[in-house]
N, C-alpha and C. Protein backbone atom coordinates (compact mmCIF):
# COMPACT_ATOMS: atom_id res chain seq x y z
N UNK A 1 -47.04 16.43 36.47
CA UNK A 1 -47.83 17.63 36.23
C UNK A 1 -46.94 18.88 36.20
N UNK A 2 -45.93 19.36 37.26
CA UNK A 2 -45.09 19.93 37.28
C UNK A 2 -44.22 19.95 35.82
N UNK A 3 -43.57 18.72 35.15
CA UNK A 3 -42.57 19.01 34.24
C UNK A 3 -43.34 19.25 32.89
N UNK A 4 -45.02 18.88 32.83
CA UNK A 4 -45.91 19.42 31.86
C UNK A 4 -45.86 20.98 31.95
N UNK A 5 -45.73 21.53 32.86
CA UNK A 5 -46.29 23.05 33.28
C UNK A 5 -44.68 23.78 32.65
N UNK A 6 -44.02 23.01 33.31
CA UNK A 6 -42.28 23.60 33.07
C UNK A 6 -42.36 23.74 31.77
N UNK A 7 -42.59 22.63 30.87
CA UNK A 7 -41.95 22.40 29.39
C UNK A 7 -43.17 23.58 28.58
N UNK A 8 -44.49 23.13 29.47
CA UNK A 8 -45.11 24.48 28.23
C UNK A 8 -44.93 25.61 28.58
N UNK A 9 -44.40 26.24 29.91
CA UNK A 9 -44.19 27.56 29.46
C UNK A 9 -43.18 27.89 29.40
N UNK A 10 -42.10 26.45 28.99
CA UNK A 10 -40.82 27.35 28.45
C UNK A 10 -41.21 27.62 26.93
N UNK A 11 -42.24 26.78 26.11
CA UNK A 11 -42.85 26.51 24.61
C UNK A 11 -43.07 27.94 24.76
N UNK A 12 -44.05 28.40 25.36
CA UNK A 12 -45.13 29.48 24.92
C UNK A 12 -43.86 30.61 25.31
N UNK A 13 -43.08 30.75 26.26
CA UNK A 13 -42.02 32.04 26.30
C UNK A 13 -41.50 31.89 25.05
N UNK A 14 -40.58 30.70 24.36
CA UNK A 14 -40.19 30.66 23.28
C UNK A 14 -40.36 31.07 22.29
N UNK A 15 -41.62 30.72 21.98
CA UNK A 15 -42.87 31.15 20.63
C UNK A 15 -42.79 32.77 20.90
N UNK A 16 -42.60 33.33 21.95
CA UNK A 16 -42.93 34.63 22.72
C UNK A 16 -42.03 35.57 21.89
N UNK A 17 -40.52 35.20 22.26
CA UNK A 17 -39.18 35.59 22.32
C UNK A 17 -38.90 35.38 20.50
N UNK A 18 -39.62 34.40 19.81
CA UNK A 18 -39.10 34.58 18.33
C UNK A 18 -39.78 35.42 17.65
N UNK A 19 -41.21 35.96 18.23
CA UNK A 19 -41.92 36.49 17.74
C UNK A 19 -41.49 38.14 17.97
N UNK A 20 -41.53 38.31 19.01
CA UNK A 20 -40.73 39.65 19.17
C UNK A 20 -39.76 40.07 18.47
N UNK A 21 -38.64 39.04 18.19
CA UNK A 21 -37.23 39.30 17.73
C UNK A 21 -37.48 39.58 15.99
N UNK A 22 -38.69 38.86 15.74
CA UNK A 22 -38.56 38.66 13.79
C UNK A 22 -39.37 39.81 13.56
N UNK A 23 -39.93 40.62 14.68
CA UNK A 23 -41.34 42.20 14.12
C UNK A 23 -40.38 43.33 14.55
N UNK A 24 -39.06 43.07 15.02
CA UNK A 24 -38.67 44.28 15.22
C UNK A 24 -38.76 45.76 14.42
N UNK A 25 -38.38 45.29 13.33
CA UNK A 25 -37.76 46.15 12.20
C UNK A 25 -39.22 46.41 11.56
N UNK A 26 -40.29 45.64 11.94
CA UNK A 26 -41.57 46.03 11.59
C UNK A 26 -42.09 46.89 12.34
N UNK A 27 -42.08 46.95 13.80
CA UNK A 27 -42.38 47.84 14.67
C UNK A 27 -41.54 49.37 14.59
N UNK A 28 -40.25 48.76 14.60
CA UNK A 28 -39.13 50.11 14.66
C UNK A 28 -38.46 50.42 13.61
N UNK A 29 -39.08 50.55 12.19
CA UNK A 29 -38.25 51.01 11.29
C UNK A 29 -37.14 51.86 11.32
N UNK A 30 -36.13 51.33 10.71
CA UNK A 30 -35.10 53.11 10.69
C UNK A 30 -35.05 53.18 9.02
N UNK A 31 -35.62 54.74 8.68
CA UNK A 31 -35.64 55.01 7.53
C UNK A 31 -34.53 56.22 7.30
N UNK A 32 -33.06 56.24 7.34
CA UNK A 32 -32.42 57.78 7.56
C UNK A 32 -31.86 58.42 6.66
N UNK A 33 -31.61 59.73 6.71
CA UNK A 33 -30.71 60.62 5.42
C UNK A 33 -29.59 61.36 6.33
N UNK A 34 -28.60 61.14 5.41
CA UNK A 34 -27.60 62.21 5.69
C UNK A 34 -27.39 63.29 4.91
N UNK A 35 -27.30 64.87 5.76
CA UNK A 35 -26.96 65.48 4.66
C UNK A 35 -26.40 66.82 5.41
N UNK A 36 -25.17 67.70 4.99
CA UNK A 36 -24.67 68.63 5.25
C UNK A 36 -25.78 69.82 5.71
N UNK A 37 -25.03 70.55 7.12
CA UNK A 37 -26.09 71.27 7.25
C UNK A 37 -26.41 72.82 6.50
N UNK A 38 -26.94 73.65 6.30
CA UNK A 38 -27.17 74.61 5.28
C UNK A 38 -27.16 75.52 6.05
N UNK A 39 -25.99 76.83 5.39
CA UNK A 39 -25.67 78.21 6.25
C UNK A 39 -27.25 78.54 6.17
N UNK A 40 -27.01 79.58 6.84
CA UNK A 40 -28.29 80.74 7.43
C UNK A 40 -28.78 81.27 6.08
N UNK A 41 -28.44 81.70 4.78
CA UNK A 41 -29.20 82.03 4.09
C UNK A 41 -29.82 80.65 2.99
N UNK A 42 -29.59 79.50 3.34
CA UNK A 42 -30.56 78.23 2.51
C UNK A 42 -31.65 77.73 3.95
N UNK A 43 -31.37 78.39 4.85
CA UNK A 43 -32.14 77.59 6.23
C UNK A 43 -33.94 77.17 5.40
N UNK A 44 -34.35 78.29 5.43
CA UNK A 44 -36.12 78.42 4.49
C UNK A 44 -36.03 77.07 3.50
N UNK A 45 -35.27 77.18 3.13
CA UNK A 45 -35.40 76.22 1.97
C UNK A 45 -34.77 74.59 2.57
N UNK A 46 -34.29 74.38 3.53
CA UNK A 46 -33.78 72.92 4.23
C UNK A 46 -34.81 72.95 4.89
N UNK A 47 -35.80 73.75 5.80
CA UNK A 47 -37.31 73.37 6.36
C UNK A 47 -38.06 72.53 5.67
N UNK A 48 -38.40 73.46 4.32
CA UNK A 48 -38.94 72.89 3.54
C UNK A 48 -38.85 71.93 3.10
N UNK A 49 -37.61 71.26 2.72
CA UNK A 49 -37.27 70.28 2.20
C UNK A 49 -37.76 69.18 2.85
N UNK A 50 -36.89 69.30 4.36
CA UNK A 50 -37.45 68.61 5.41
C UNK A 50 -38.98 68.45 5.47
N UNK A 51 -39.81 69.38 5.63
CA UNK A 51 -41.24 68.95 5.82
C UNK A 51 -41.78 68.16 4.16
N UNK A 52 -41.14 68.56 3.50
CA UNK A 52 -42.00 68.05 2.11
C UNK A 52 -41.72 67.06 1.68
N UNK A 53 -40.34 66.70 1.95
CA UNK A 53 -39.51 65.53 1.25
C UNK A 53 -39.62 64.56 1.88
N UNK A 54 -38.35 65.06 2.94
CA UNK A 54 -38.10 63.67 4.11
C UNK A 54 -39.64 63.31 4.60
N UNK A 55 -40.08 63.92 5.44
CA UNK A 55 -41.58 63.51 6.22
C UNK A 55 -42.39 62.62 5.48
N UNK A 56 -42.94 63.31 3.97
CA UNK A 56 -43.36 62.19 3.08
C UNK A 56 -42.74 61.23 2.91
N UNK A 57 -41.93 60.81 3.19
CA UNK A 57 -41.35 59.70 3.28
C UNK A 57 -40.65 58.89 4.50
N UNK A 58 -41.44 59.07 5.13
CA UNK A 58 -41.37 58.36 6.47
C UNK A 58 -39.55 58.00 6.97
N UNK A 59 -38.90 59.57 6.78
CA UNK A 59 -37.65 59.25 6.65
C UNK A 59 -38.03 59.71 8.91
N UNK A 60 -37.06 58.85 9.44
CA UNK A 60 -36.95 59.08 10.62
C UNK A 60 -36.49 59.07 11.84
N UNK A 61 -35.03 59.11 10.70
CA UNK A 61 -33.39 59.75 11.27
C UNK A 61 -32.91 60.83 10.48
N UNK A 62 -32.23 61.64 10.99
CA UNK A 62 -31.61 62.59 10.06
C UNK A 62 -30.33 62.95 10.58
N UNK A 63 -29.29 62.69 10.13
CA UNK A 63 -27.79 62.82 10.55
C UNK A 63 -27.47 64.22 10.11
N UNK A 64 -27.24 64.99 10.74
CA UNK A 64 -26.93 66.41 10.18
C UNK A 64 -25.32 67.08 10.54
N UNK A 65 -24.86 66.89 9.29
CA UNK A 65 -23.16 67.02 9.18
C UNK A 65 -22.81 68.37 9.56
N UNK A 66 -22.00 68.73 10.20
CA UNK A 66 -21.40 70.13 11.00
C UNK A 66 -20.01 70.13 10.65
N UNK A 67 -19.83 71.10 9.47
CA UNK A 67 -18.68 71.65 9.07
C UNK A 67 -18.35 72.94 9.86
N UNK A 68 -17.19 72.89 10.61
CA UNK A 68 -16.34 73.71 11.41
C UNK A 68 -15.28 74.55 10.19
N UNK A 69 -15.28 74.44 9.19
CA UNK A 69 -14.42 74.69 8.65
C UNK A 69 -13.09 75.01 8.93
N UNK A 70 -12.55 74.40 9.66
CA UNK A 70 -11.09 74.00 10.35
C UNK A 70 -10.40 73.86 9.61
N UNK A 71 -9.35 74.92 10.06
CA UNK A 71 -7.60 74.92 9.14
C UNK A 71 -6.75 73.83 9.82
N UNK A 72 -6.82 72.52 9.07
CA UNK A 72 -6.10 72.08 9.71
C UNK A 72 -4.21 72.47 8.89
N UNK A 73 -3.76 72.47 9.88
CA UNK A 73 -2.20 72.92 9.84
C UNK A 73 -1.39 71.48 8.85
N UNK A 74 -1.10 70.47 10.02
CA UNK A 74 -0.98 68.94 10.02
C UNK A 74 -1.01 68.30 8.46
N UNK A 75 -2.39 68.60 7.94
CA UNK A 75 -2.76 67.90 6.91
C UNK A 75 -4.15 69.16 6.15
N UNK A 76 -3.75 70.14 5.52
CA UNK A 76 -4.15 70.99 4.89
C UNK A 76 -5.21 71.15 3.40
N UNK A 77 -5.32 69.39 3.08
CA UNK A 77 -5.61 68.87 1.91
C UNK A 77 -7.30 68.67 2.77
N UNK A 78 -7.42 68.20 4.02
CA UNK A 78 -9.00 68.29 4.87
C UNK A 78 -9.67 68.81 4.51
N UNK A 79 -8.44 70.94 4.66
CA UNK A 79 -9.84 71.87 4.78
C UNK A 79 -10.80 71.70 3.83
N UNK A 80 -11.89 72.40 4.20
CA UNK A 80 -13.17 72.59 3.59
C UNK A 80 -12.70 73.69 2.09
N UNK A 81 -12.96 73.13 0.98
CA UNK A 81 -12.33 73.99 -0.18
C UNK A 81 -13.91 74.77 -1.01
């Protein structure tokens, strides 16, 4: 009775554990964009974008690139041109 009880609920954890693992990406989509961030006079217009574009589209990562515009000395071909 015991190794009946053992074996089905290692079955039913099993069934448990594949089921979880194969809905992930159904549950937790990652939908993302990358895109440079926009000085102070395009800001109005990257809101927008953001609310109209990305959102409609269930985008829901957004990597937002930060140019320092750094002189580099070293290797001068980097800077931001």
């Amino acid at each position: 009775m015991l190794r009946k009880f053992i074996v089905l609920s290692s079955l039913l954890l099993a069934v448990y554990c594949l089921n979880a693992q194969s809905s992930i990406e159904e549950l937790m989509p990652v939908r993302g964009f990358s895109i440079a961030a926009p000085g102070p006079q395009a800001l109005d217009q990257f809101v927008t974008f953001i609310e109209d574009e990305l959102a409609t589209r269930d985008i829901n990562v957004l990597i937002l690139r930060v140019d320092y515009n750094y002189q580099y000395k070293s290797h001068p071909e980097l800077k931001d041109s």
